[in-house]
PDB file of N, CA and C in Angstrom:
ATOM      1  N   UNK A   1       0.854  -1.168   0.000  1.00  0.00           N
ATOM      2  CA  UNK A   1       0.000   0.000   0.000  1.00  0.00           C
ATOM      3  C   UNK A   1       0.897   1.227   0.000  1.00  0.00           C
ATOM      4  N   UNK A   2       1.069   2.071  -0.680  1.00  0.00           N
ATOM      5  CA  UNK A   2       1.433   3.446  -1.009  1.00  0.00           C
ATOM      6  C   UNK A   2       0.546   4.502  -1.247  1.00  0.00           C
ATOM      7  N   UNK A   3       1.055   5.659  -0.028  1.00  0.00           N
ATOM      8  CA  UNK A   3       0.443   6.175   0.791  1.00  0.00           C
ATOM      9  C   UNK A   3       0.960   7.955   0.277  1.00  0.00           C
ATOM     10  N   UNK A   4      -0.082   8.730  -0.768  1.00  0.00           N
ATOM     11  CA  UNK A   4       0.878   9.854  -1.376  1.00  0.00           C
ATOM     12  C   UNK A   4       0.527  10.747  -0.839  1.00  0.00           C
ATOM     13  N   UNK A   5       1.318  11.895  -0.001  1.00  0.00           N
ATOM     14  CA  UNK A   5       0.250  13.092   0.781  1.00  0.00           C
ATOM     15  C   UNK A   5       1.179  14.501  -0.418  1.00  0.00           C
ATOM     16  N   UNK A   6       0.345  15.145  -0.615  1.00  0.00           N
ATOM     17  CA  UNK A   6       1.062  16.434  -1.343  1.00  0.00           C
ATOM     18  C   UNK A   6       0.469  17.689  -0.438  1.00  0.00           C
ATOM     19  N   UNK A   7       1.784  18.234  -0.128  1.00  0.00           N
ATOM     20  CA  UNK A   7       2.058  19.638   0.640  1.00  0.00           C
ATOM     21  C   UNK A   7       1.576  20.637  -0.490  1.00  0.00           C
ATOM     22  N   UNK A   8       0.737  21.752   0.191  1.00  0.00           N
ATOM     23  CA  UNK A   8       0.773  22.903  -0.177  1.00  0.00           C
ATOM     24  C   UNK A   8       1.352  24.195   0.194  1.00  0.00           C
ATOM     25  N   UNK A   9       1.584  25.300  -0.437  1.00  0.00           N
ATOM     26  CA  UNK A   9       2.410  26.600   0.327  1.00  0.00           C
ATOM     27  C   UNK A   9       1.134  27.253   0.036  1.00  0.00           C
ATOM     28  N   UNK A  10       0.476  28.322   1.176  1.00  0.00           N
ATOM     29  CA  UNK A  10       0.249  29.288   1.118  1.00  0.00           C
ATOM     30  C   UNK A  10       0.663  30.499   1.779  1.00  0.00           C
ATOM     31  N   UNK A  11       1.490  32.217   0.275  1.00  0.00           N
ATOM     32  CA  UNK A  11       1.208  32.609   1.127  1.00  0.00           C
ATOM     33  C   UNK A  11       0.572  33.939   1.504  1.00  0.00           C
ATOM     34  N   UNK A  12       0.532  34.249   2.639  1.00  0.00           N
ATOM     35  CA  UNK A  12      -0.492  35.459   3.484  1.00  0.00           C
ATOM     36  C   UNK A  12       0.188  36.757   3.260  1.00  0.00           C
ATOM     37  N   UNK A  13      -0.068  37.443   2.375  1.00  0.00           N
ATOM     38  CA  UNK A  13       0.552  39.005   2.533  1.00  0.00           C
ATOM     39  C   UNK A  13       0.090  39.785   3.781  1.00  0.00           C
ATOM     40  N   UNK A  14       0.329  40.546   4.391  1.00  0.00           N
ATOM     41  CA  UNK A  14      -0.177  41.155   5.189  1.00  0.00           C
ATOM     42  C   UNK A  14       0.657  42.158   5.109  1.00  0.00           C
ATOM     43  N   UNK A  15      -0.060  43.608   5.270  1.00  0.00           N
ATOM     44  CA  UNK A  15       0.573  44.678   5.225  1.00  0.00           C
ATOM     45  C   UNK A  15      -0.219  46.190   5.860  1.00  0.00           C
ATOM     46  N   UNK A  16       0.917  46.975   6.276  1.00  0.00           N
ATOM     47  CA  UNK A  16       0.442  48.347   6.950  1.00  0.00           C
ATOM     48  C   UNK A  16      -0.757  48.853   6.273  1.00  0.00           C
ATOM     49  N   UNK A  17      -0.063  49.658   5.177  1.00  0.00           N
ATOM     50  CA  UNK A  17      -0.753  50.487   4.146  1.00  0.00           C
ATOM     51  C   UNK A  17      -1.005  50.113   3.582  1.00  0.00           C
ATOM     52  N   UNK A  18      -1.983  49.033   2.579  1.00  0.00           N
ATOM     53  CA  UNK A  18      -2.388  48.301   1.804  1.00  0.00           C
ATOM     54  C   UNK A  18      -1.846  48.565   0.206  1.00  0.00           C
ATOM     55  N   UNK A  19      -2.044  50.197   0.275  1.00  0.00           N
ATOM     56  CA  UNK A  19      -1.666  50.014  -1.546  1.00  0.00           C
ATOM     57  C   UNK A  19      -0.350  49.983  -1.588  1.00  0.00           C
ATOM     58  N   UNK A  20       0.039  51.282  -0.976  1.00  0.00           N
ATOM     59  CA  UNK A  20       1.216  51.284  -1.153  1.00  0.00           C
ATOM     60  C   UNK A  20       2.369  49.758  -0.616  1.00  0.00           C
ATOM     61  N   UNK A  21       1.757  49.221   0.417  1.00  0.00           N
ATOM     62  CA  UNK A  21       2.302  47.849   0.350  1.00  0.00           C
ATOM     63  C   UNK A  21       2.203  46.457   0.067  1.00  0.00           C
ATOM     64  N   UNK A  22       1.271  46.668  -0.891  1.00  0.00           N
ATOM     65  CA  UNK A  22       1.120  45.732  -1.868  1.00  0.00           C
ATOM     66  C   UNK A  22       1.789  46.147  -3.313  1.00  0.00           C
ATOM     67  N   UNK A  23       1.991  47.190  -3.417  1.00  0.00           N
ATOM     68  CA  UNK A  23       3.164  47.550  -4.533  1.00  0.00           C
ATOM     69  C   UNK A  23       4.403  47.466  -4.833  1.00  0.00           C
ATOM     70  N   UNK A  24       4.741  47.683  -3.310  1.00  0.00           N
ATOM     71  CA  UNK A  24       6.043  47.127  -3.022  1.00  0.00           C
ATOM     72  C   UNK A  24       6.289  45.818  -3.064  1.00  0.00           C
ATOM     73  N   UNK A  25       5.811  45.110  -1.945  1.00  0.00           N
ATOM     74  CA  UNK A  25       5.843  43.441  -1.941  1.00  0.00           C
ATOM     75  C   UNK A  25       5.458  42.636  -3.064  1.00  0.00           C
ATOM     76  N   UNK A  26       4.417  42.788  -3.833  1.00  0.00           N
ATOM     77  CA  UNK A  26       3.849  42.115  -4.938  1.00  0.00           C
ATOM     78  C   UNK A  26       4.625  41.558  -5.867  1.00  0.00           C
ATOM     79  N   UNK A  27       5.886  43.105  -6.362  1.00  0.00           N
ATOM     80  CA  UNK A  27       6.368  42.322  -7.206  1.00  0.00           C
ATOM     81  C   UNK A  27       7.571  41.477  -7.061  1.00  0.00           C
ATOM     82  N   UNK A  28       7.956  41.555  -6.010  1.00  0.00           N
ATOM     83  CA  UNK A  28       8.810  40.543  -5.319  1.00  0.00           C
ATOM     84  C   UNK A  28       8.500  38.950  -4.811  1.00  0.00           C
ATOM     85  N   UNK A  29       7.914  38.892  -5.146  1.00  0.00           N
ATOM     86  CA  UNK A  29       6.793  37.313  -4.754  1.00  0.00           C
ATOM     87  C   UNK A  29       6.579  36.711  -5.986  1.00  0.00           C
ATOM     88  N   UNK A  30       7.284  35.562  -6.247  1.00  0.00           N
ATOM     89  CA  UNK A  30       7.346  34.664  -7.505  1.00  0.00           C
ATOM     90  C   UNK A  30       5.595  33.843  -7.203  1.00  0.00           C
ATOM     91  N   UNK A  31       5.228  33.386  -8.368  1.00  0.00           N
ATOM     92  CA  UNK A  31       4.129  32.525  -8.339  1.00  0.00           C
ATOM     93  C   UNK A  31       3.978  31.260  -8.440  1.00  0.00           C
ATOM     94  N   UNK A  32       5.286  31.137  -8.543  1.00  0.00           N
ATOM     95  CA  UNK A  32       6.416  29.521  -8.446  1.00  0.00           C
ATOM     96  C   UNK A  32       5.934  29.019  -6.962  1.00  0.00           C
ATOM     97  N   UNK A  33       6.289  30.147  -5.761  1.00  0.00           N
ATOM     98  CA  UNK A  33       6.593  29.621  -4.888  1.00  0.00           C
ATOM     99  C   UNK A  33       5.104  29.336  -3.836  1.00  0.00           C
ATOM    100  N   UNK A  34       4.712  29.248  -4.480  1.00  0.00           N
ATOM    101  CA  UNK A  34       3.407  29.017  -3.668  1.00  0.00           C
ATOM    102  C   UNK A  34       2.070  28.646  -4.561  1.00  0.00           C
ATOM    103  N   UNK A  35       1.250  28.098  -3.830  1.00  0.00           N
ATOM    104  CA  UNK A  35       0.322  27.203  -4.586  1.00  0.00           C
ATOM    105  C   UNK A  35      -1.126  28.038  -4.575  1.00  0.00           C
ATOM    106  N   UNK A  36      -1.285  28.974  -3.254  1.00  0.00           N
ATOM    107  CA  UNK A  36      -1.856  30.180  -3.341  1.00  0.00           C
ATOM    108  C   UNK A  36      -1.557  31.210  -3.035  1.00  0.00           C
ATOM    109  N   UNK A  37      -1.810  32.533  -3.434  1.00  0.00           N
ATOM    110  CA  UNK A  37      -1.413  33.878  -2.369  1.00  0.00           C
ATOM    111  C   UNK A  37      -2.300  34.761  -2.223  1.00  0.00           C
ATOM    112  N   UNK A  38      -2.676  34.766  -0.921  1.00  0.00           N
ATOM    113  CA  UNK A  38      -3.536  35.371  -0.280  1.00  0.00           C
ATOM    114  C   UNK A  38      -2.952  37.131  -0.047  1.00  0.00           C
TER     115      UNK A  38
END
């Protein structure tokens, strides 16, 4: 019996100022590395 579990990444931005720090961070965050981003 073989037994397959698959890991997921999610991840959570969270930030001060929303626009302005989601402008910053955004484009630094590959879409490689995670399976969702919140």
């Amino acid at each position: 019996v073989k037994i397959v579990q698959t890991l997921s990444v999610i991840i959570i931005v969270l930030t001060l100022n929303e626009i302005d720090g989601v402008k910053a961070i955004m484009p630094k965050v590959k879409k490689e590395w995670a399976d969702e981003i919140v």
